[in-house]
C-alpha atoms as a PDB file:
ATOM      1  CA  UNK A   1     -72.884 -60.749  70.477  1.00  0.00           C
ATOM      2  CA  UNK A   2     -77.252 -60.101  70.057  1.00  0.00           C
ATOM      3  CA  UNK A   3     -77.568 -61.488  66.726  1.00  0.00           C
ATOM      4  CA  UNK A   4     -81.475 -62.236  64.843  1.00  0.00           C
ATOM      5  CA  UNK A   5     -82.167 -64.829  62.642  1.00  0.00           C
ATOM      6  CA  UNK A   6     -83.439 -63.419  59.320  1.00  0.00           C
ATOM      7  CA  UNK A   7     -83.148 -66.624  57.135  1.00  0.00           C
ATOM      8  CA  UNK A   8     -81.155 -69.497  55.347  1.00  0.00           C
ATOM      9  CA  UNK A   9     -78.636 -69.784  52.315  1.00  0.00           C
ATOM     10  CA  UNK A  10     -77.640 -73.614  51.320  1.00  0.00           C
ATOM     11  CA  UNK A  11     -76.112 -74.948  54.820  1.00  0.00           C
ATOM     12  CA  UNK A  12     -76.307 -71.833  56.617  1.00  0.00           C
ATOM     13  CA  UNK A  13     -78.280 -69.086  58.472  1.00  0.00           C
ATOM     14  CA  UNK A  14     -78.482 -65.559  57.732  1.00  0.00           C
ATOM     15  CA  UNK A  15     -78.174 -63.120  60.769  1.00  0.00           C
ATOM     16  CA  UNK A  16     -78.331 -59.445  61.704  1.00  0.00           C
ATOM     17  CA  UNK A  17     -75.998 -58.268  64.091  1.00  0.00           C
ATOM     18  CA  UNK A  18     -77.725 -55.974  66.336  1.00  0.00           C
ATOM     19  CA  UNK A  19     -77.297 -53.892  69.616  1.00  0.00           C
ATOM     20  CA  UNK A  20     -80.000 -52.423  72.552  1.00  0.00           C
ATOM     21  CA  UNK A  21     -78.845 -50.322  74.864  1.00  0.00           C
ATOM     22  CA  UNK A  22     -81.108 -47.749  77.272  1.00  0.00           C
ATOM     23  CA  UNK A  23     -84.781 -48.139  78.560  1.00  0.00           C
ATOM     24  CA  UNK A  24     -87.712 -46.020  77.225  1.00  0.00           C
ATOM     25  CA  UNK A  25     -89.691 -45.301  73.701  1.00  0.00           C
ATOM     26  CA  UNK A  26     -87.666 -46.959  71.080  1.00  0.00           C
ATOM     27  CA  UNK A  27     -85.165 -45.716  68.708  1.00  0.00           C
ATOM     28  CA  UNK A  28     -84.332 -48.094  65.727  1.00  0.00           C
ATOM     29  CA  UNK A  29     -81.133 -46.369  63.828  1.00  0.00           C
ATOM     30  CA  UNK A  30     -80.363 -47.867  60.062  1.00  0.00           C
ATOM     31  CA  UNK A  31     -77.308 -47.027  58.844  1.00  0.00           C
ATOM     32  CA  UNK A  32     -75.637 -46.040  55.533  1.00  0.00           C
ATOM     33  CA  UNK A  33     -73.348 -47.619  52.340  1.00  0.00           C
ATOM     34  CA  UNK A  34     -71.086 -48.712  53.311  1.00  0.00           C
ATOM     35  CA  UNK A  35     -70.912 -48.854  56.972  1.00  0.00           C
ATOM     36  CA  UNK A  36     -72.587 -50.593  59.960  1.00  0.00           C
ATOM     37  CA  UNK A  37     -74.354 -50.000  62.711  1.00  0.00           C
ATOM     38  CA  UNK A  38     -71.348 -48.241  64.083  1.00  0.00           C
ATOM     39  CA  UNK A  39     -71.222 -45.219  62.374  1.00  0.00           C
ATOM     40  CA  UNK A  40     -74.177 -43.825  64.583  1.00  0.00           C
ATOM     41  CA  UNK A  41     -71.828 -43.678  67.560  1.00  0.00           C
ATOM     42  CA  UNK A  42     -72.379 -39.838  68.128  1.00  0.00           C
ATOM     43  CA  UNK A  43     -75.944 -40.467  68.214  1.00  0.00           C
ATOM     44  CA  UNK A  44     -76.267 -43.425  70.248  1.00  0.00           C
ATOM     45  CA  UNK A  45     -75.196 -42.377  73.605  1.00  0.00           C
ATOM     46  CA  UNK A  46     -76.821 -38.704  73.536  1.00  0.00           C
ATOM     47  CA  UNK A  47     -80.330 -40.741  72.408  1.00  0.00           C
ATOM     48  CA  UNK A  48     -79.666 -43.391  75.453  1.00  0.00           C
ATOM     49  CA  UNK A  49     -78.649 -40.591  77.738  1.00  0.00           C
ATOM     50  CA  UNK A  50     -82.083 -38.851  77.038  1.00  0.00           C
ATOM     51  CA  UNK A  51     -84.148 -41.127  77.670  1.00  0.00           C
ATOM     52  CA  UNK A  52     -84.473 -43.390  75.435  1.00  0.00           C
ATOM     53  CA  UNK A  53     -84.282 -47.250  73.961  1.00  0.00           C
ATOM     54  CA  UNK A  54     -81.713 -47.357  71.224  1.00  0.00           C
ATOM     55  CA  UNK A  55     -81.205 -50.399  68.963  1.00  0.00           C
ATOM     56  CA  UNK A  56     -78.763 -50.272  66.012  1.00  0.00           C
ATOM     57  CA  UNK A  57     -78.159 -52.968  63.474  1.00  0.00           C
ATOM     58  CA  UNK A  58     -75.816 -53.955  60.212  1.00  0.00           C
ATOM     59  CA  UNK A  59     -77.621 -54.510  57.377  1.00  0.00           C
ATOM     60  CA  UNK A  60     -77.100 -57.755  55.823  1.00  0.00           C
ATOM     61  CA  UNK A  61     -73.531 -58.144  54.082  1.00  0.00           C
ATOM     62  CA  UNK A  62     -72.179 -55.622  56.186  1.00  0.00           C
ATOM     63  CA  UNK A  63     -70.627 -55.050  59.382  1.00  0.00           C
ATOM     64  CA  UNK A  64     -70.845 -58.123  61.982  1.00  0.00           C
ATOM     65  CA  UNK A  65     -73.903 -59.629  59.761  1.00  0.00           C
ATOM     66  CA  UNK A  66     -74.159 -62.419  57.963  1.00  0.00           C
ATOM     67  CA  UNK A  67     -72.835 -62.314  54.334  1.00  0.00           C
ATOM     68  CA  UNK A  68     -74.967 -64.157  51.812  1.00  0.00           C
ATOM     69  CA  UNK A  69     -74.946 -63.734  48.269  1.00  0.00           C
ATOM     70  CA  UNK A  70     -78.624 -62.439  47.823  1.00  0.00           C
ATOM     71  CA  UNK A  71     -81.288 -60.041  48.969  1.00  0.00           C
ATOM     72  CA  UNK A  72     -80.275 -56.800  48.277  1.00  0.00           C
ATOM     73  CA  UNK A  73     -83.149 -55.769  47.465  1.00  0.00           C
ATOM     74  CA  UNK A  74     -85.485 -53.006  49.483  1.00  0.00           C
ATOM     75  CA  UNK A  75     -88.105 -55.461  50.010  1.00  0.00           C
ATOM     76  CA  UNK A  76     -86.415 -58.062  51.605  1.00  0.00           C
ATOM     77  CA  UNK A  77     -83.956 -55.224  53.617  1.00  0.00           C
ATOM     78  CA  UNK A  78     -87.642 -54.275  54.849  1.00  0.00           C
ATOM     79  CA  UNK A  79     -88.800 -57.699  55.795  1.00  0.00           C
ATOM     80  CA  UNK A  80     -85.106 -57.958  57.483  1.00  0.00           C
ATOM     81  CA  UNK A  81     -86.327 -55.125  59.594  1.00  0.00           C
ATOM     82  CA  UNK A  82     -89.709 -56.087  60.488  1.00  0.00           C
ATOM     83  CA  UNK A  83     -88.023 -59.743  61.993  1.00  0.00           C
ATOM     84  CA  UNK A  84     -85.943 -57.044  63.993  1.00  0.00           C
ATOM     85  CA  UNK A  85     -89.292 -55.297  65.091  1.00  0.00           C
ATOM     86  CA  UNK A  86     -90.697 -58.376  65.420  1.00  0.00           C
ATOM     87  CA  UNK A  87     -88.632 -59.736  67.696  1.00  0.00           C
ATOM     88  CA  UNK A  88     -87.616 -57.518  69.991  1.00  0.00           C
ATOM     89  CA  UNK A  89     -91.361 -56.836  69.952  1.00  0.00           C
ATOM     90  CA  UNK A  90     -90.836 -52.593  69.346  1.00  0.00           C
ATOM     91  CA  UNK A  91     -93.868 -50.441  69.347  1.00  0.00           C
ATOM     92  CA  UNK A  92     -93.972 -47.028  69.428  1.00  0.00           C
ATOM     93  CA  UNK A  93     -90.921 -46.539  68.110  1.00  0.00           C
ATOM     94  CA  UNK A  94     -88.873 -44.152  65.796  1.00  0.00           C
ATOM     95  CA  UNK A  95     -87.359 -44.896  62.701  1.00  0.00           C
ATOM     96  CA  UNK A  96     -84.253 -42.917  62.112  1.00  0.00           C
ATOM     97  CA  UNK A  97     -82.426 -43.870  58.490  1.00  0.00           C
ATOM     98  CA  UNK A  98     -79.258 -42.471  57.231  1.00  0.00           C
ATOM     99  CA  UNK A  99     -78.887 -42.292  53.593  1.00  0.00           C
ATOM    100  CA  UNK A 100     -79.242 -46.002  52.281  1.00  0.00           C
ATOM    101  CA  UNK A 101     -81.162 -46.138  55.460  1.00  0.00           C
ATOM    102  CA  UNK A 102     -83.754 -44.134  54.374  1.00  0.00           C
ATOM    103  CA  UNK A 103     -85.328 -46.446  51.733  1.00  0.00           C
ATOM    104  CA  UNK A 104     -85.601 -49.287  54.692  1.00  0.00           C
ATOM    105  CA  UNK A 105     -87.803 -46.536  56.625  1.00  0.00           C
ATOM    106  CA  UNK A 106     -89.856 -45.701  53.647  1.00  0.00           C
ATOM    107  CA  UNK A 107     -90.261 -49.390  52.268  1.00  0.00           C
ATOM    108  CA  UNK A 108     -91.269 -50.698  55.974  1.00  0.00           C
ATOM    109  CA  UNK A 109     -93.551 -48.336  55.743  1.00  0.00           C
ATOM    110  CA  UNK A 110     -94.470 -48.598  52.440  1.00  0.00           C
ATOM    111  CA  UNK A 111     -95.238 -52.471  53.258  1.00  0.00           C
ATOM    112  CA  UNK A 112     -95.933 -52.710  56.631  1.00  0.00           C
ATOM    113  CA  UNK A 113     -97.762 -49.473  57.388  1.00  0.00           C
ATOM    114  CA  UNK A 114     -97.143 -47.347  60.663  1.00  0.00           C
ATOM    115  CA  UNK A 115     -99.461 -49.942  63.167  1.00  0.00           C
ATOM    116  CA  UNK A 116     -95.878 -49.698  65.415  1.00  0.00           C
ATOM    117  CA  UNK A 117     -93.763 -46.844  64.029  1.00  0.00           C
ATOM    118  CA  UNK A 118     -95.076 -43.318  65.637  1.00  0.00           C
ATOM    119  CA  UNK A 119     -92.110 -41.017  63.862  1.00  0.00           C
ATOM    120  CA  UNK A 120     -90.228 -41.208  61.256  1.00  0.00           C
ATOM    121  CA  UNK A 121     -86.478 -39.505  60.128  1.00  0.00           C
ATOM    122  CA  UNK A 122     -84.972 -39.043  56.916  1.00  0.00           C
ATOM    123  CA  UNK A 123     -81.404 -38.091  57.262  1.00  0.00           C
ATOM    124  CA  UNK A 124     -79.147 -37.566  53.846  1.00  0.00           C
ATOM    125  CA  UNK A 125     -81.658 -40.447  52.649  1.00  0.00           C
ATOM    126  CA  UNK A 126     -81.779 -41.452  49.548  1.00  0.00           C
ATOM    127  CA  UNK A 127     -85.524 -40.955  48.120  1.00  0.00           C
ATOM    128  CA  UNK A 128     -87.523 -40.430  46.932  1.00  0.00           C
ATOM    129  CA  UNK A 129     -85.900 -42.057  43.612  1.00  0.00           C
ATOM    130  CA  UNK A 130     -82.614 -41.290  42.155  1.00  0.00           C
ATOM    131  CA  UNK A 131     -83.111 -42.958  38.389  1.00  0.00           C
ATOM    132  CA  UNK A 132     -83.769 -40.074  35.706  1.00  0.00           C
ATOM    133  CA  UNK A 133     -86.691 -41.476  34.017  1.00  0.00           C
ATOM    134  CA  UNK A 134     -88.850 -39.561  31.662  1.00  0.00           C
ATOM    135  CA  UNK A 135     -91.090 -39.519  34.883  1.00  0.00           C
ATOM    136  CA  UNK A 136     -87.998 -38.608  36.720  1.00  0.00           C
ATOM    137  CA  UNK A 137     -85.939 -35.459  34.973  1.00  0.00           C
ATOM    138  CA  UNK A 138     -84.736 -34.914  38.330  1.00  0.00           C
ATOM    139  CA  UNK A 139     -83.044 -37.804  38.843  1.00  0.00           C
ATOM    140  CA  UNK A 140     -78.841 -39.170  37.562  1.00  0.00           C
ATOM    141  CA  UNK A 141     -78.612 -40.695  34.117  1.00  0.00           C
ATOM    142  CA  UNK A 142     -78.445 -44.706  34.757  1.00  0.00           C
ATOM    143  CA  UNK A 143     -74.974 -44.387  33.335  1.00  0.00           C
ATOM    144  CA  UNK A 144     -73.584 -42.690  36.368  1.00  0.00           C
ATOM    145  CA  UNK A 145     -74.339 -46.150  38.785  1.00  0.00           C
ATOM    146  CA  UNK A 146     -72.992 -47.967  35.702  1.00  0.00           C
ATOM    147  CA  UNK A 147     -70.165 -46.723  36.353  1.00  0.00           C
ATOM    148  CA  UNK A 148     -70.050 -47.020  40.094  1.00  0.00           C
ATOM    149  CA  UNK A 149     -70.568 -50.341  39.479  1.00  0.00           C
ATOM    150  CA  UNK A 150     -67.698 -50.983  37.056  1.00  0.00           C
ATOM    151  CA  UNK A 151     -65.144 -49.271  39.980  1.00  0.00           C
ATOM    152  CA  UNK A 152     -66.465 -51.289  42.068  1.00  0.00           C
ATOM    153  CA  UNK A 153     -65.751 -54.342  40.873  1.00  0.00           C
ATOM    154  CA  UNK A 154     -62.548 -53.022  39.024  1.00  0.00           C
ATOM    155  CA  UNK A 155     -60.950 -51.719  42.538  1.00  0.00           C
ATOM    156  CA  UNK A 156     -63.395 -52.163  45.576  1.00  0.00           C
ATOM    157  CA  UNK A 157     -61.125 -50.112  48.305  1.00  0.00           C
ATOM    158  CA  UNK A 158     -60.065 -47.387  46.110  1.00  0.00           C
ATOM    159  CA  UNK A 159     -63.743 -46.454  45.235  1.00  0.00           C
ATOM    160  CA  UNK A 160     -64.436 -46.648  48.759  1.00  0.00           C
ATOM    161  CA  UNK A 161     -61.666 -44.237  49.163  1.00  0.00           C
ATOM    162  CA  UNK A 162     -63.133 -41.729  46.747  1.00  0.00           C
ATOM    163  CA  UNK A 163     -66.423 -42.163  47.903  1.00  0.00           C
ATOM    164  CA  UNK A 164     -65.513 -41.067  51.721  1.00  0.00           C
ATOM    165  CA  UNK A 165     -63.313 -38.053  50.445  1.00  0.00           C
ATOM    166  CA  UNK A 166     -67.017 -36.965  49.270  1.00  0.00           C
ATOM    167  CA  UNK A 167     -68.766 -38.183  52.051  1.00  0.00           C
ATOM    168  CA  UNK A 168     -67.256 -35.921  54.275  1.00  0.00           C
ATOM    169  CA  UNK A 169     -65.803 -33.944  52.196  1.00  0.00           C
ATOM    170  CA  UNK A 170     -62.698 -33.974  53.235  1.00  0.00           C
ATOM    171  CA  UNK A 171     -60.845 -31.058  51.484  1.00  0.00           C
ATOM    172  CA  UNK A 172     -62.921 -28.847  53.181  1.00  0.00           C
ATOM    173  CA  UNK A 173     -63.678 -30.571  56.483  1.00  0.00           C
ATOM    174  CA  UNK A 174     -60.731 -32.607  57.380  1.00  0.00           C
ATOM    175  CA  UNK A 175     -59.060 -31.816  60.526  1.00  0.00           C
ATOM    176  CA  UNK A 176     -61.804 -28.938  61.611  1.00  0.00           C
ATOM    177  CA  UNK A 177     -64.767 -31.348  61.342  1.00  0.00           C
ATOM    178  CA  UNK A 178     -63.246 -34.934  60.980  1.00  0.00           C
ATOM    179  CA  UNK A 179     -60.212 -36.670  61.408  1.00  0.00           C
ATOM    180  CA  UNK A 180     -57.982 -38.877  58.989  1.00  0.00           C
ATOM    181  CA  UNK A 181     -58.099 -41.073  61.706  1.00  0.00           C
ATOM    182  CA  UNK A 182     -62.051 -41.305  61.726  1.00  0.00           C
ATOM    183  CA  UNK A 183     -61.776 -41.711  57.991  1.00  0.00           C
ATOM    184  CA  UNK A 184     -59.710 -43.836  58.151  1.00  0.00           C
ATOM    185  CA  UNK A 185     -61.949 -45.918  60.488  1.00  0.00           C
ATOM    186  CA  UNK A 186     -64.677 -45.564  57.788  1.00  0.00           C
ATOM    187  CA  UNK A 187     -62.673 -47.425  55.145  1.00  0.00           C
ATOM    188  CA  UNK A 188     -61.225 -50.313  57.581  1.00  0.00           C
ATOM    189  CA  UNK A 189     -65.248 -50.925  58.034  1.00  0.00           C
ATOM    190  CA  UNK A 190     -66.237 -50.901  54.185  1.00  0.00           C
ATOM    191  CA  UNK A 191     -63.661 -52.502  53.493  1.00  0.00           C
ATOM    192  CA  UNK A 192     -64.720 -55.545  55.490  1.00  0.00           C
ATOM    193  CA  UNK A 193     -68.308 -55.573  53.947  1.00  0.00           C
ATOM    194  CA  UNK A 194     -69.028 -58.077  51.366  1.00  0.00           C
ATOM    195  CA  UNK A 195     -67.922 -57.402  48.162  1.00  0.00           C
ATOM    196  CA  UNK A 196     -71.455 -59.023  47.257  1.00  0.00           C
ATOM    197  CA  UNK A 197     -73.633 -56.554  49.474  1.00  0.00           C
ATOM    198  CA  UNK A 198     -71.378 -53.336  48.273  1.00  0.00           C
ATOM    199  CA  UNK A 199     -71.999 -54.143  44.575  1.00  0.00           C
ATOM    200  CA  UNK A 200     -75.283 -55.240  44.519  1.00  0.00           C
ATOM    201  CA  UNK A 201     -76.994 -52.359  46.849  1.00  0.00           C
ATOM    202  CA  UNK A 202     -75.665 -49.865  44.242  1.00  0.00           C
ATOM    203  CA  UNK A 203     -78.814 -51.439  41.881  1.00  0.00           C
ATOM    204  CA  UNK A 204     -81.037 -50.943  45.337  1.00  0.00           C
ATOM    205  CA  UNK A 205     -80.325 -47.153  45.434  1.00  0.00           C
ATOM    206  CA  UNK A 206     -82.096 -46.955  42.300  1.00  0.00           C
ATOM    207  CA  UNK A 207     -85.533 -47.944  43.960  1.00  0.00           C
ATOM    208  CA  UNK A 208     -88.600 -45.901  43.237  1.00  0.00           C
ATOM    209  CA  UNK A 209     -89.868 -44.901  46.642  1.00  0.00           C
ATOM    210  CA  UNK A 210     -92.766 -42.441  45.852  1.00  0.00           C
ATOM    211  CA  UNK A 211     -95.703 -44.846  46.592  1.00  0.00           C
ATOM    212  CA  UNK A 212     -94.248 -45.394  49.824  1.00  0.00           C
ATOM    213  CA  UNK A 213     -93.229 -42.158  50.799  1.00  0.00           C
ATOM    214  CA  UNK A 214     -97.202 -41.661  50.317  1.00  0.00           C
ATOM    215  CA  UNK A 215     -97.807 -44.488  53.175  1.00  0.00           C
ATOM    216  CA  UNK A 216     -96.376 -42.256  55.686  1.00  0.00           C
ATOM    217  CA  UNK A 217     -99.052 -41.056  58.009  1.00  0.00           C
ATOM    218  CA  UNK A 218     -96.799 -39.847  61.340  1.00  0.00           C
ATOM    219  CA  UNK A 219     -95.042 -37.080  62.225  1.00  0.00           C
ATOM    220  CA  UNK A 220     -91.749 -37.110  59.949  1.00  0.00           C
ATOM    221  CA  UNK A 221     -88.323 -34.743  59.673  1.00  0.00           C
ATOM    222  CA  UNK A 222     -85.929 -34.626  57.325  1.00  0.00           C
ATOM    223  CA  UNK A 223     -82.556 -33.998  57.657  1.00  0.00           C
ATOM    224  CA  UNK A 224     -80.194 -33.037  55.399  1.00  0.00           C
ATOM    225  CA  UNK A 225     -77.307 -31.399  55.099  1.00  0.00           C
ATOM    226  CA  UNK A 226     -76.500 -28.562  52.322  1.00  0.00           C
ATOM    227  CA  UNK A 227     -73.488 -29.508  51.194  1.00  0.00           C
ATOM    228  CA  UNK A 228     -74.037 -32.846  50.619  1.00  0.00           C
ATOM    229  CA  UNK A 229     -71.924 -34.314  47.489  1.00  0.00           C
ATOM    230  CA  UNK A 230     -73.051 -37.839  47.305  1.00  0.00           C
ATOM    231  CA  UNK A 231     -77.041 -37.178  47.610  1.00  0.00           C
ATOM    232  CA  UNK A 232     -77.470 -33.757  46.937  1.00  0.00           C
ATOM    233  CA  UNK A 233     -80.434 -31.425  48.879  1.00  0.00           C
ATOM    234  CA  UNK A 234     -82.129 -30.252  46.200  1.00  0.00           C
ATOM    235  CA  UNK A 235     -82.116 -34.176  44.266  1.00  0.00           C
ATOM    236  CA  UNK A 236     -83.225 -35.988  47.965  1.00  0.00           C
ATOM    237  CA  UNK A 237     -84.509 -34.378  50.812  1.00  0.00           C
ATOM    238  CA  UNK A 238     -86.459 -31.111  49.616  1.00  0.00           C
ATOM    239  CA  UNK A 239     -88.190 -33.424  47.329  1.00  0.00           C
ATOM    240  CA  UNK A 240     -88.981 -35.976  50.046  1.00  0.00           C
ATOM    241  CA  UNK A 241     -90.311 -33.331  52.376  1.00  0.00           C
ATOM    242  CA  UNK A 242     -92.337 -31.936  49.261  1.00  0.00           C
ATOM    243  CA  UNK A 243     -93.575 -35.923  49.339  1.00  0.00           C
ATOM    244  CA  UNK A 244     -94.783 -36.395  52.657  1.00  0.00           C
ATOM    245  CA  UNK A 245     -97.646 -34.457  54.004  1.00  0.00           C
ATOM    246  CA  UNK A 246     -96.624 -32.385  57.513  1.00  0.00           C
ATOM    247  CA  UNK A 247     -93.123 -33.363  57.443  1.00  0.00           C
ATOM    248  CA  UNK A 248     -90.111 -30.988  58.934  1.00  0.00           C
ATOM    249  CA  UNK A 249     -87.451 -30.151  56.626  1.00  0.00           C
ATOM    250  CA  UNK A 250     -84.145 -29.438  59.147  1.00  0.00           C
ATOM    251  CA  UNK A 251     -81.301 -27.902  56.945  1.00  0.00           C
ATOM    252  CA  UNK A 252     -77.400 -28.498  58.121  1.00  0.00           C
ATOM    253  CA  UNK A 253     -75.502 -25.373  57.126  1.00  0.00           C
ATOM    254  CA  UNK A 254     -71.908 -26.623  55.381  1.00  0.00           C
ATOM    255  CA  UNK A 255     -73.761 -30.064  56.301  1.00  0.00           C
ATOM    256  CA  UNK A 256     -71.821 -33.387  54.336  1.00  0.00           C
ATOM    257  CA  UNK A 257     -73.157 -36.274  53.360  1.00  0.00           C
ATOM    258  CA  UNK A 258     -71.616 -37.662  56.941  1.00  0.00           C
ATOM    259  CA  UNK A 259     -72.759 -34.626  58.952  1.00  0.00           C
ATOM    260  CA  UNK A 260     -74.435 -37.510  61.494  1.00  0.00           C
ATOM    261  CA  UNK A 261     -70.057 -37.193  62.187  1.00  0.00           C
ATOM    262  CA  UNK A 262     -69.310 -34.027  60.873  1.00  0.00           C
ATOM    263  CA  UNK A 263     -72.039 -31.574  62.503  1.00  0.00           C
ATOM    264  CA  UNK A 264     -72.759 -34.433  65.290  1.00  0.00           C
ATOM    265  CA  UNK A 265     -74.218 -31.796  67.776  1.00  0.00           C
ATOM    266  CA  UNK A 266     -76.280 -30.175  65.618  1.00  0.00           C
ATOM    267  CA  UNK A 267     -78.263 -33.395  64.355  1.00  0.00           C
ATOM    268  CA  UNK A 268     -77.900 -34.539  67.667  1.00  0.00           C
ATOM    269  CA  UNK A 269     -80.139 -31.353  69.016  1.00  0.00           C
ATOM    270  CA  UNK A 270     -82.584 -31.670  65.609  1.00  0.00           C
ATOM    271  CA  UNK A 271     -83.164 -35.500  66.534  1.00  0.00           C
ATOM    272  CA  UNK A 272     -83.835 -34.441  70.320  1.00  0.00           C
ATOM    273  CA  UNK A 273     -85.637 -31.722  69.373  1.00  0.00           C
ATOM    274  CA  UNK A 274     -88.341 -33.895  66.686  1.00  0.00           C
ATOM    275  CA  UNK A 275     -88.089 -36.834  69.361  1.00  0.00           C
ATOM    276  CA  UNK A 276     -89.390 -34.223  71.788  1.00  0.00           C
ATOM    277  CA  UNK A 277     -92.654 -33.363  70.151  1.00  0.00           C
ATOM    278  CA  UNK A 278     -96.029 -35.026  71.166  1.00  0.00           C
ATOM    279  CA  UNK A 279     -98.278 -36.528  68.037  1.00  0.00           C
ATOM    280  CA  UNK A 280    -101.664 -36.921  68.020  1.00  0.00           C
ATOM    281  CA  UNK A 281    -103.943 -38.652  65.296  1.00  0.00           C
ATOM    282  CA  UNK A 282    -104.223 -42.307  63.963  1.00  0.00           C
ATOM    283  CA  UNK A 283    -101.802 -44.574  62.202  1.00  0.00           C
ATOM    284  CA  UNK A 284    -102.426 -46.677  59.709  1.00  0.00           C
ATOM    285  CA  UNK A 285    -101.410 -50.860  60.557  1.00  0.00           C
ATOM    286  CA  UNK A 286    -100.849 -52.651  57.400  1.00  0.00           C
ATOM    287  CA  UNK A 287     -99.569 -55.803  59.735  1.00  0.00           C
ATOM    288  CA  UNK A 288     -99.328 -56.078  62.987  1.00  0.00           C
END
């Protein structure tokens, strides 16, 4: 198993699980609460197929990562991702992040600038902030992720439960769009994440991501799907293309919060599509 060293906590080191598969410009695919790298599977083979260098990774505390009790924070999740880049020495790549995923693409680029990132994807991401703050009307009451919080820690795997029935909306999907079976997969894999990582991050969704949103200099789409119960359209992603200068706003009719599963083919063909496109102009390189 590829694994990258990201740190140390007491006696013992922290590391990402990651995977590389394929040859060409680089594809760097950050996944969603709370899954792993895994849950891009109908996206990693049609990427590698085209043409292209595809690495995946868990985020640390879930999936095959390390578990530690700290750092679930969007500033160290970005610094976890620039050892990543780092390493494996990625230029001219694409940053693709799925809901929780989104915030790592906008706070790399927030603090790292775009020196190696030529394209960016949003896909049912979570900014630009979801706190309502006089600042904010927009956004939920802090009382709603106060409560998340409290099932959380009051009955981990049957939140997770409820959570996926919304992520894919399963009273309207299952069986024509997604299996119990594949649901069922879901939960075996959140279930297995720390119980740490899935409380903690719920207090990283509530990150204000404007500034960096305003960082982003390269071409950018956003995906996101209209029917989307857990980050809704109007709350996320037409506000983040409003945000960013140029971007592409790609709209998933009947779309979930999981349509990278549900409506596979058709964010398959948007991602090909935006991948696709030549780009022209400068980047800014905060650090190298």
């Amino acid at each position: 198993m590829n694994y990258i060293n990201v740190g140390k906590e007491n006696s013992g080191s922290i590391d990402l699980y990651y995977e590389d598969h394929g040859k060409g410009k680089p594809v760097v695919l950050i996944h969603g609460w709370p899954l792993n790298g895994g849950s891009w599977e109908k996206q990693v083979p049609v990427l590698k197929n085209s043409g292209y260098r595809v690495i995946t990774y868990d985020r640390r505390g879930f999936g095959n990562s390390s578990k530690p009790m700290s750092g679930y924070d969007y500033d160290t999740f970005a610094e976890d991702l620039q050892k990543i880049v780092l390493k494996l020495d990625l230029r001219d790549m694409t940053l693709i992040g799925f809901s929780m995923g989104g915030g790592e693409v906008a706070r790399y680029i927030g603090n790292y600038g775009t020196g190696r990132v030529s394209k960016a994807v949003f896909m049912a991401a979570i900014p630009p902030f979801l706190l309502k703050t006089p600042d904010n009307p927009e956004g939920v009451d802090a009382s709603v992720f106060d409560g998340i919080k409290k099932a959380i820690v009051a009955d981990r795997p049957a939140l997770i439960a409820s959570f996926l029935s919304n992520f894919y909306n399963t009273d309207v999907l299952m069986e024509s769009r997604i299996s119990e079976e594949a649901v069922r997969l879901s939960w075996n894999v959140a279930a297995l994440a720390s119980p740490t990582a899935t409380l903690e991050c719920v207090h990283a969704w509530l990150t204000d991501f404007r500034e960096d949103l305003k960082h982003i200099d390269v071409p950018t789409l956003v995906i996101h799907g209209d029917a989307d119960r857990i980050l809704p359209i109007d709350a996320t992603g037409k506000r983040t293309h409003e945000l960013i200068k140029g971007s592409q706003l790609a709209v998933i009719k009947g779309g979930p919060h999981g349509l990278n599963w549900t409506h596979a083919e058709s964010v398959n063909k948007e991602l090909l599509d935006f991948l696709g496109q030549k780009i022209s102009g400068k980047r800014k390189d905060i650090a190298a």
